[in-house]
PDB file of N, CA and C in Angstrom:
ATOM      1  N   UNK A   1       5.440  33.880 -37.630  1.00  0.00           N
ATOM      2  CA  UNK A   1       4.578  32.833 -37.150  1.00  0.00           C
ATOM      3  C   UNK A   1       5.436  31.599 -36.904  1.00  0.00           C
ATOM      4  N   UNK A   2       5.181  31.239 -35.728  1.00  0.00           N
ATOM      5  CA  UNK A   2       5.685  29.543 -35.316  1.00  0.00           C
ATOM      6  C   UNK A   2       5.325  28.871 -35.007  1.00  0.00           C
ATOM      7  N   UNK A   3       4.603  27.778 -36.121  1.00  0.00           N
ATOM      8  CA  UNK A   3       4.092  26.372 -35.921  1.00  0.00           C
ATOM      9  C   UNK A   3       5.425  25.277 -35.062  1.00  0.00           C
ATOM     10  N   UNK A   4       4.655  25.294 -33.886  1.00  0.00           N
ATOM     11  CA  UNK A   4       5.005  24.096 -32.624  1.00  0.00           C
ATOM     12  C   UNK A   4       4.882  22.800 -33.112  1.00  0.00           C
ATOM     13  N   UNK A   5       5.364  21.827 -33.199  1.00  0.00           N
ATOM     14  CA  UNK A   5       4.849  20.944 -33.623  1.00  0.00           C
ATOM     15  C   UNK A   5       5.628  19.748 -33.760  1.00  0.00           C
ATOM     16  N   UNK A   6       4.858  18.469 -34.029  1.00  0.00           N
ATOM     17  CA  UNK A   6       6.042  16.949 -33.542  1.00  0.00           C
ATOM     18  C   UNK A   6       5.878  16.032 -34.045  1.00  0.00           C
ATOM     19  N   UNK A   7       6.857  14.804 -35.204  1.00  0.00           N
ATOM     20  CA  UNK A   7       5.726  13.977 -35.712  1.00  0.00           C
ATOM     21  C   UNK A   7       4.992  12.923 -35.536  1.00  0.00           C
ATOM     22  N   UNK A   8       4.874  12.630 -33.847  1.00  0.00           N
ATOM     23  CA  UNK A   8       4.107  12.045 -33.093  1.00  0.00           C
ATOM     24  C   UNK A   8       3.009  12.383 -32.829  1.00  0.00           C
ATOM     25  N   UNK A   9       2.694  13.530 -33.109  1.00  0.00           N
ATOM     26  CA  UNK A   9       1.219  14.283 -32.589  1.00  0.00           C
ATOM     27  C   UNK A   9      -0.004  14.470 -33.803  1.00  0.00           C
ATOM     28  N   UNK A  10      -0.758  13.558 -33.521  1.00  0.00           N
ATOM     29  CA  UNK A  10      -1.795  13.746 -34.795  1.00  0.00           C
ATOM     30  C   UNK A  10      -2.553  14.950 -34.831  1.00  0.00           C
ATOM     31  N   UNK A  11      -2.875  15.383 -33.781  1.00  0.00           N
ATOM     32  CA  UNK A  11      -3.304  17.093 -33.622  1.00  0.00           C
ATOM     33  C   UNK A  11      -2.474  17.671 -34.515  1.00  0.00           C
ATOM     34  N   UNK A  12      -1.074  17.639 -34.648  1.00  0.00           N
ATOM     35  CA  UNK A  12       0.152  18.762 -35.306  1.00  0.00           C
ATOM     36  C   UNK A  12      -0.359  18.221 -36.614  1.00  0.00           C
ATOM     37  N   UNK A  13      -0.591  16.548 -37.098  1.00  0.00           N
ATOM     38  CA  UNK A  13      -0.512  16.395 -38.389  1.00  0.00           C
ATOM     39  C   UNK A  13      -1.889  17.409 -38.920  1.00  0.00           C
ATOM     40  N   UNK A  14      -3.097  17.106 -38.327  1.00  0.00           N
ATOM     41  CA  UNK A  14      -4.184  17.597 -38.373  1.00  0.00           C
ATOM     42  C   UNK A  14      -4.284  19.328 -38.913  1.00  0.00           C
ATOM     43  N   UNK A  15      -3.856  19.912 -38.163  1.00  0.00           N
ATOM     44  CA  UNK A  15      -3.616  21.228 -38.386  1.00  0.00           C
ATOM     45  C   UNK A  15      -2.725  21.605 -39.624  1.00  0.00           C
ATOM     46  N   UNK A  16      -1.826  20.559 -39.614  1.00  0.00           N
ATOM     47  CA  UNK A  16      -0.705  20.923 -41.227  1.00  0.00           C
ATOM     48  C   UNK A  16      -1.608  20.769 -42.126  1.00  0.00           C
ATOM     49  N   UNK A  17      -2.575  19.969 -42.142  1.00  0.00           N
ATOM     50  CA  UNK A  17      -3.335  19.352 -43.300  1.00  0.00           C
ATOM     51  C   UNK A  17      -4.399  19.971 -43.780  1.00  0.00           C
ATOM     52  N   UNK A  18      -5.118  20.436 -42.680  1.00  0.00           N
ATOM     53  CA  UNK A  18      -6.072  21.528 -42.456  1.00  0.00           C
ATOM     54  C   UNK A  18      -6.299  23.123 -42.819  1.00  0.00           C
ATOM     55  N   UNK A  19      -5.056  23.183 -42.007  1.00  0.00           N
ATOM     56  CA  UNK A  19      -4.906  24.938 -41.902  1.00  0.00           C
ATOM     57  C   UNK A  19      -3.856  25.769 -42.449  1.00  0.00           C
ATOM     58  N   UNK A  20      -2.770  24.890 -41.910  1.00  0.00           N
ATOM     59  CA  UNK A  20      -1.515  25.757 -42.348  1.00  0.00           C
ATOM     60  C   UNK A  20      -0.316  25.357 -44.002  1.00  0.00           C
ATOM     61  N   UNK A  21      -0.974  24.059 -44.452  1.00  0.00           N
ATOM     62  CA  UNK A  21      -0.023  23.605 -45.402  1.00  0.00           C
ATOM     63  C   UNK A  21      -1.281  23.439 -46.212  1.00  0.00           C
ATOM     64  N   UNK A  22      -2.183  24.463 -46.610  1.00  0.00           N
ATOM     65  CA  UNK A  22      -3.149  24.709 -47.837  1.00  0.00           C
ATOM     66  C   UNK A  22      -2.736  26.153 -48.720  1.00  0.00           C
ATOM     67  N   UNK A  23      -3.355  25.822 -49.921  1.00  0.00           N
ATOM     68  CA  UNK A  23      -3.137  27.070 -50.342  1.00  0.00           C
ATOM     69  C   UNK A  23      -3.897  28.426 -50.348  1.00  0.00           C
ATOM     70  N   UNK A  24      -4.922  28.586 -49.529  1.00  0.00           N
ATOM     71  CA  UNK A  24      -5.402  29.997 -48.835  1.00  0.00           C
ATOM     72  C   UNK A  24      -4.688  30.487 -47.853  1.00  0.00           C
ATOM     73  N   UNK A  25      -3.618  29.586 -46.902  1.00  0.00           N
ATOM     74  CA  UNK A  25      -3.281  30.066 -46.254  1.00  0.00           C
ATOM     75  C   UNK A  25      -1.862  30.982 -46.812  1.00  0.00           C
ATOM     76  N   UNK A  26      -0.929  29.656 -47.520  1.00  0.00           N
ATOM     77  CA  UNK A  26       0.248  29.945 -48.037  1.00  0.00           C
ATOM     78  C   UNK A  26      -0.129  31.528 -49.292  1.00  0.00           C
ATOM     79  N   UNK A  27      -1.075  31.698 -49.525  1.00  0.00           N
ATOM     80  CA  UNK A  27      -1.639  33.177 -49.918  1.00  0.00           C
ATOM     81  C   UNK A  27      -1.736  34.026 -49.072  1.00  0.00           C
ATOM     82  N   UNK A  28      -2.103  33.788 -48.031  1.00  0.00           N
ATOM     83  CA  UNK A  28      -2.468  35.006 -47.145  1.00  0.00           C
ATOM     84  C   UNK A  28      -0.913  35.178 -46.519  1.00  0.00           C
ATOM     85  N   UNK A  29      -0.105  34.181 -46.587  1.00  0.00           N
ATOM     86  CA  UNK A  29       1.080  34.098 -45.476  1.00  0.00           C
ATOM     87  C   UNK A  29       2.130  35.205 -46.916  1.00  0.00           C
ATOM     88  N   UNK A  30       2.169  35.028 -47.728  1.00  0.00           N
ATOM     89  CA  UNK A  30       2.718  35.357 -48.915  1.00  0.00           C
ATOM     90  C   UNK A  30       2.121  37.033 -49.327  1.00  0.00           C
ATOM     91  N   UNK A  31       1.070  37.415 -49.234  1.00  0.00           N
ATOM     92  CA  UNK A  31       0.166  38.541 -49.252  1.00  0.00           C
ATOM     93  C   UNK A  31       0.953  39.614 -48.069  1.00  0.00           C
ATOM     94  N   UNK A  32       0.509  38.719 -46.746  1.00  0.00           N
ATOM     95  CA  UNK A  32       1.044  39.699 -45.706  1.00  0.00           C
ATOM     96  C   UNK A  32       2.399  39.871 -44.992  1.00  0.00           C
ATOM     97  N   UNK A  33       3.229  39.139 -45.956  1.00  0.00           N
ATOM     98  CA  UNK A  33       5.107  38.847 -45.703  1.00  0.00           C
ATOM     99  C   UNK A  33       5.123  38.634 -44.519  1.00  0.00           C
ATOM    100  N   UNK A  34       4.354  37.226 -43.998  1.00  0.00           N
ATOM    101  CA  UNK A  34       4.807  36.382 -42.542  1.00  0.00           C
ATOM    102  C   UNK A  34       5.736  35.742 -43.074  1.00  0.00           C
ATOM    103  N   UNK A  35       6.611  35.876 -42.195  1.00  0.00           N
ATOM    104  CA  UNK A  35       7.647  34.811 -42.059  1.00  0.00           C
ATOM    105  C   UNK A  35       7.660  33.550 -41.022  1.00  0.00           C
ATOM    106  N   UNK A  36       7.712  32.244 -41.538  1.00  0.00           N
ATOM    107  CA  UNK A  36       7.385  31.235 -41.018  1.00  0.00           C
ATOM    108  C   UNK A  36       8.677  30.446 -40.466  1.00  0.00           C
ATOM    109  N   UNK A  37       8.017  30.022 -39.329  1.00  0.00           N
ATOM    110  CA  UNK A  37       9.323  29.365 -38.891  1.00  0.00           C
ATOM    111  C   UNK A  37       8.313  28.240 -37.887  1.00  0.00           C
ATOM    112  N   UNK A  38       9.512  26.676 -38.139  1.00  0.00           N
ATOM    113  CA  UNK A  38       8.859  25.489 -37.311  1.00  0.00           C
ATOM    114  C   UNK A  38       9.645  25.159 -36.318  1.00  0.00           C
ATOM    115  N   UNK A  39       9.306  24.661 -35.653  1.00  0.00           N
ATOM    116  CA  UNK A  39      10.035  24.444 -34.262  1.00  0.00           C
ATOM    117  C   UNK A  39       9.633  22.663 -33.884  1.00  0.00           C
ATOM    118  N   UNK A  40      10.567  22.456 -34.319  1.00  0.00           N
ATOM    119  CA  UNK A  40      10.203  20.470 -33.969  1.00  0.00           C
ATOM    120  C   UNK A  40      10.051  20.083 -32.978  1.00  0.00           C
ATOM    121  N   UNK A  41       9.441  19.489 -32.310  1.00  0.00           N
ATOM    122  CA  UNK A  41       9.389  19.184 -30.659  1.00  0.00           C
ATOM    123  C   UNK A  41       9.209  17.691 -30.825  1.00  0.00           C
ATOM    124  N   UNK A  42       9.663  16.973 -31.899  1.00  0.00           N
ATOM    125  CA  UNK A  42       9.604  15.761 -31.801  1.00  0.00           C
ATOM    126  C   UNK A  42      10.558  14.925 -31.049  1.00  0.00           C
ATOM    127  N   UNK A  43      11.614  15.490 -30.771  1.00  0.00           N
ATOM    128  CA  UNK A  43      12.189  15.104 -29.755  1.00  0.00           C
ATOM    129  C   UNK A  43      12.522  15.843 -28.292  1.00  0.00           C
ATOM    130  N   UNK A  44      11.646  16.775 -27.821  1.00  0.00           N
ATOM    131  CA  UNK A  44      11.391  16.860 -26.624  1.00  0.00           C
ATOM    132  C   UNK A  44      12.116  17.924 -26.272  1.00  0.00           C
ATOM    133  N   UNK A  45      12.517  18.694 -27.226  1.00  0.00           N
ATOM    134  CA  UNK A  45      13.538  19.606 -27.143  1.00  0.00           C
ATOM    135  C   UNK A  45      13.397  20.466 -25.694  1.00  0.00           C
ATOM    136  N   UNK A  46      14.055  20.683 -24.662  1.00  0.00           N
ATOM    137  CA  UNK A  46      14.115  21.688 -23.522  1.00  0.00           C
ATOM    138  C   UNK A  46      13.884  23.150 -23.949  1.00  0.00           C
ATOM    139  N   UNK A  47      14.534  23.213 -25.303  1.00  0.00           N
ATOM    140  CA  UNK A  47      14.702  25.102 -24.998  1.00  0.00           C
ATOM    141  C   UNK A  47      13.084  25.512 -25.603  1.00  0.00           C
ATOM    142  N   UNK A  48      12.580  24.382 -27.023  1.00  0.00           N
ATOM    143  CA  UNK A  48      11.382  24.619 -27.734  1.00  0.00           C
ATOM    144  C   UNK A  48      10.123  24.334 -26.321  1.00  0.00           C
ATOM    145  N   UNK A  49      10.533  23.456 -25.551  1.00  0.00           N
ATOM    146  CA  UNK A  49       9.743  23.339 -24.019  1.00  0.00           C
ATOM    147  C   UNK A  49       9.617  24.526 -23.371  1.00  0.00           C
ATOM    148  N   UNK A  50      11.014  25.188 -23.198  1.00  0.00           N
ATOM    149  CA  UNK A  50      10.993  26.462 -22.950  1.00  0.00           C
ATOM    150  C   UNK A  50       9.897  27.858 -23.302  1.00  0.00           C
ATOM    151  N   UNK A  51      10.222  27.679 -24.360  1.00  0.00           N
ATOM    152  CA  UNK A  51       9.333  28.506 -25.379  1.00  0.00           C
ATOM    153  C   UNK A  51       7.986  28.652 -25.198  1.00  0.00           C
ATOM    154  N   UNK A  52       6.987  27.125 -25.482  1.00  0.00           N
ATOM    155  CA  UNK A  52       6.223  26.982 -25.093  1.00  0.00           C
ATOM    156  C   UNK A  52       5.665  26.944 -23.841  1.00  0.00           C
ATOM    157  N   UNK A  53       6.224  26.961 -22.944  1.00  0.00           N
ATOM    158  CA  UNK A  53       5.990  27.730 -21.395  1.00  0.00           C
ATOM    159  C   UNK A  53       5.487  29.120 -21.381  1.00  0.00           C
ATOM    160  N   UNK A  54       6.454  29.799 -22.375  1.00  0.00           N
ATOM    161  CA  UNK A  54       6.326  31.095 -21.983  1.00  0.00           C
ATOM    162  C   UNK A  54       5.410  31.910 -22.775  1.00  0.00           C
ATOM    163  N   UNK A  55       5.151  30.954 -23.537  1.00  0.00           N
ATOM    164  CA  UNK A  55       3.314  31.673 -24.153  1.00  0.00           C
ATOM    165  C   UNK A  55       2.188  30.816 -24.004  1.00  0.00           C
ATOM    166  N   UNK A  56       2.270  30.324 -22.235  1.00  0.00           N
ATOM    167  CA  UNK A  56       1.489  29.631 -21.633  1.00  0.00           C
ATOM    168  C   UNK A  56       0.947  27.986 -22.462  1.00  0.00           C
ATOM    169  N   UNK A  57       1.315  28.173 -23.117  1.00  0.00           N
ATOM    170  CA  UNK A  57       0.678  26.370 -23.848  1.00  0.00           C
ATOM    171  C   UNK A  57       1.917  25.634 -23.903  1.00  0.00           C
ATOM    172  N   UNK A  58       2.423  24.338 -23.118  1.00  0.00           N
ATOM    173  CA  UNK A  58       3.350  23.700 -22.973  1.00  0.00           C
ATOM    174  C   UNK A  58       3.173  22.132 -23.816  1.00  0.00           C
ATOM    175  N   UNK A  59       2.243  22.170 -24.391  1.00  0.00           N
ATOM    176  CA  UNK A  59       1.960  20.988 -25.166  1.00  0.00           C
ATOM    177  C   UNK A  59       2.007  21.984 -26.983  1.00  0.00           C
ATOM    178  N   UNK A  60       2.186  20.501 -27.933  1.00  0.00           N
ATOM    179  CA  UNK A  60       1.988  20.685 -29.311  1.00  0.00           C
ATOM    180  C   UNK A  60       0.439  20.071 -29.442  1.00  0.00           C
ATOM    181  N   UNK A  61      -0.132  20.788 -30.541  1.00  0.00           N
ATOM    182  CA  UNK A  61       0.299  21.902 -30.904  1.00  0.00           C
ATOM    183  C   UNK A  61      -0.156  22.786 -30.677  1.00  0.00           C
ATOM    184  N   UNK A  62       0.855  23.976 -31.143  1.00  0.00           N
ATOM    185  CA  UNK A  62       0.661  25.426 -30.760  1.00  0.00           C
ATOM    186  C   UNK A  62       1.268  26.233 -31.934  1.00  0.00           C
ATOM    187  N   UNK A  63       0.496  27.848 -32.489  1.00  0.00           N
ATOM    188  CA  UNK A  63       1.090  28.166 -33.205  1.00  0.00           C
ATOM    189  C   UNK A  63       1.081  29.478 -32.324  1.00  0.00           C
ATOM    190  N   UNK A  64       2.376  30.284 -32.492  1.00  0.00           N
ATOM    191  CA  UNK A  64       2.047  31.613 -32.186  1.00  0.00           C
ATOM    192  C   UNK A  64       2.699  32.764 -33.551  1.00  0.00           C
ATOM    193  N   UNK A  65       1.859  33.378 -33.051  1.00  0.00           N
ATOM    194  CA  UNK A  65       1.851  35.044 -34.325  1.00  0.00           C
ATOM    195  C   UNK A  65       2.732  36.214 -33.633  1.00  0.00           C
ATOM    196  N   UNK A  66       3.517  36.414 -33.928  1.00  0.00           N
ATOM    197  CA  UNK A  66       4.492  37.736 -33.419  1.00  0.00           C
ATOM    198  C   UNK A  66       3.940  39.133 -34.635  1.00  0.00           C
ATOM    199  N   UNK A  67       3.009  39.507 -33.949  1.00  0.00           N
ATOM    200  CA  UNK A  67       2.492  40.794 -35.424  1.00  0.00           C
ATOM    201  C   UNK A  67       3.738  41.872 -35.113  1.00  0.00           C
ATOM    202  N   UNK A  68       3.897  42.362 -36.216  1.00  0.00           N
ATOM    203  CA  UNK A  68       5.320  43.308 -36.619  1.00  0.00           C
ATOM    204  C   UNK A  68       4.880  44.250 -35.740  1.00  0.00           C
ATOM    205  N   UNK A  69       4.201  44.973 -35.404  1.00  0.00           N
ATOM    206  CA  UNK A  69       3.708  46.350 -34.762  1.00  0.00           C
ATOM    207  C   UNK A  69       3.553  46.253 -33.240  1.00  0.00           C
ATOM    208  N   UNK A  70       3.917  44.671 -32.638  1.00  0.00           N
ATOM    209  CA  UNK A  70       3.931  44.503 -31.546  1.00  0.00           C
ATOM    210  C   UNK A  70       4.219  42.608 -31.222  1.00  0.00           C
ATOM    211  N   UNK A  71       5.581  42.948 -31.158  1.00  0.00           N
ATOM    212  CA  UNK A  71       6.219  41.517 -31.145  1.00  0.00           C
ATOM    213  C   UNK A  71       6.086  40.719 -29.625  1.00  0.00           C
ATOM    214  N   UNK A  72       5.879  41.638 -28.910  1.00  0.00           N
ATOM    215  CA  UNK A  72       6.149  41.215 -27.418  1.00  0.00           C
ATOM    216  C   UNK A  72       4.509  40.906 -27.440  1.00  0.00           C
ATOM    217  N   UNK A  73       3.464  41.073 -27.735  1.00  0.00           N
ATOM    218  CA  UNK A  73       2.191  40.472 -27.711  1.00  0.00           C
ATOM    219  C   UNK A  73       1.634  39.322 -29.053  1.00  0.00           C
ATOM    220  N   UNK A  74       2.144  38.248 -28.638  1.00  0.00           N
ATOM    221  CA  UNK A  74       2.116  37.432 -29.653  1.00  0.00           C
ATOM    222  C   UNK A  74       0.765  37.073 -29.246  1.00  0.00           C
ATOM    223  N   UNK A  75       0.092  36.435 -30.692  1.00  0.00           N
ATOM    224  CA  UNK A  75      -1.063  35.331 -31.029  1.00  0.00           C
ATOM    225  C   UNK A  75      -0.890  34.060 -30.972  1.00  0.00           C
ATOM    226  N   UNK A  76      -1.550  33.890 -29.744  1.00  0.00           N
ATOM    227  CA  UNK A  76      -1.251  31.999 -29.560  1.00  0.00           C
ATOM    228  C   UNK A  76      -2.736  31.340 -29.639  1.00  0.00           C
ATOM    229  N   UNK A  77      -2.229  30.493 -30.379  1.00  0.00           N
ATOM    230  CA  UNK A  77      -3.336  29.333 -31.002  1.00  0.00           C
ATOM    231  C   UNK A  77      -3.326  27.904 -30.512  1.00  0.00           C
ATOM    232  N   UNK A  78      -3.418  27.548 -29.585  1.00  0.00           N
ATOM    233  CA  UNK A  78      -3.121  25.850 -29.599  1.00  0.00           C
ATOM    234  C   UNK A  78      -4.272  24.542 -29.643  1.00  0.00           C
ATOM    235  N   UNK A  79      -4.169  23.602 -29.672  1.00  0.00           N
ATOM    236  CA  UNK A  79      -4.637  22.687 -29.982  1.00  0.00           C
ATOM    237  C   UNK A  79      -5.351  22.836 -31.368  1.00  0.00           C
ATOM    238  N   UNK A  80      -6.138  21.923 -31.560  1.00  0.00           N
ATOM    239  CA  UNK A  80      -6.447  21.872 -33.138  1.00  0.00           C
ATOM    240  C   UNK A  80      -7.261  23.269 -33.565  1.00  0.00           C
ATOM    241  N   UNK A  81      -7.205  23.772 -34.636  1.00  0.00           N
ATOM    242  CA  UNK A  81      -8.138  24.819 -35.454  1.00  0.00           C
ATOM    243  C   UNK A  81      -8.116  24.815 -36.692  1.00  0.00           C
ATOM    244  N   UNK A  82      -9.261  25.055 -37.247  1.00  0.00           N
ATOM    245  CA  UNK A  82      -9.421  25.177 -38.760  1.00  0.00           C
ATOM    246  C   UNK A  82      -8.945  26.691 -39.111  1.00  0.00           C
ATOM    247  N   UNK A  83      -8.736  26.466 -40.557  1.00  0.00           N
ATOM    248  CA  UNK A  83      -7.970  27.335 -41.313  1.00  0.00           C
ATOM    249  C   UNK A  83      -8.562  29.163 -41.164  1.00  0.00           C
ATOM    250  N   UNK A  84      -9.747  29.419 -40.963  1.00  0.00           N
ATOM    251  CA  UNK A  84     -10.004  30.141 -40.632  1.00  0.00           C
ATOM    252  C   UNK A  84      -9.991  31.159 -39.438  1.00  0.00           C
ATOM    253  N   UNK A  85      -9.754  30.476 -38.491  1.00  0.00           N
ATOM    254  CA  UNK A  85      -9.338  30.987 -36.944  1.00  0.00           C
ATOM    255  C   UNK A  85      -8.103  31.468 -37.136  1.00  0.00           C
ATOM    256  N   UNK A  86      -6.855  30.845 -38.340  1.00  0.00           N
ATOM    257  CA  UNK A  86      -5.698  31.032 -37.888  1.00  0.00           C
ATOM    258  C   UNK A  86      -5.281  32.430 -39.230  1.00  0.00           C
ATOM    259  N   UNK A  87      -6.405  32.899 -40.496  1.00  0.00           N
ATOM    260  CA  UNK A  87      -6.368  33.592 -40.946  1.00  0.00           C
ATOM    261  C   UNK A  87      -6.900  34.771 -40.308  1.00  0.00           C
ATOM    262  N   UNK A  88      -8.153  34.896 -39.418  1.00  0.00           N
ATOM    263  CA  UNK A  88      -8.541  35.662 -38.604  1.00  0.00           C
ATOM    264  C   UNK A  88      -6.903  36.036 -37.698  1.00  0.00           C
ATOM    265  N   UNK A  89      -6.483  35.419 -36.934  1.00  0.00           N
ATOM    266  CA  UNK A  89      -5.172  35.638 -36.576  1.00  0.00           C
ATOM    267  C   UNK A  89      -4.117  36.548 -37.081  1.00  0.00           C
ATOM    268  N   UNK A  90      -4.020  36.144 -38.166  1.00  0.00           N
ATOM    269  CA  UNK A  90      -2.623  36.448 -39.391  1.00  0.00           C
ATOM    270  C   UNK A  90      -3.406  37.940 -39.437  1.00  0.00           C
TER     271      UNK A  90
END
């Protein structure tokens, strides 16, 4: 899983606070051995721009899900969501 994200964007803070930096999630993320990875876009990065192009959402935030059984069809999530949409996900 890769939370997109920038610390200019109150949407990104929103969602950390919300969804992804609680402890139901950090259970479920821990339960189902996701491996997490952040991608800063607080400074405008080209290649993380990149990225986000190519799983159609070019703004933060965005999280996407690479499920083990099929990496090339990732789960993309963007703009704000509660914690539940993104466990439905996982």
């Amino acid at each position: 899983m890769i939370d997109f994200t920038a610390d200019w964007c109150p949407n990104c803070k929103a969602n950390e606070a919300l969804s992804l930096n609680i402890t139901s999630t950090r259970e479920l993320v821990d339960e189902l051995g996701v491996v997490c990875l952040l991608a800063d876009y607080t400074h405008r990065s080209p290649a993380i721009r990149s990225v986000m192009e190519k799983l159609g959402a070019p703004a933060v935030p965005l999280t996407a899900i690479f499920p083990a059984g099929r990496p090339n069809e990732p789960i993309v999530i963007d703009g704000t969501y509660l914690s539940g949409r993104l466990h439905e996900a996982l």
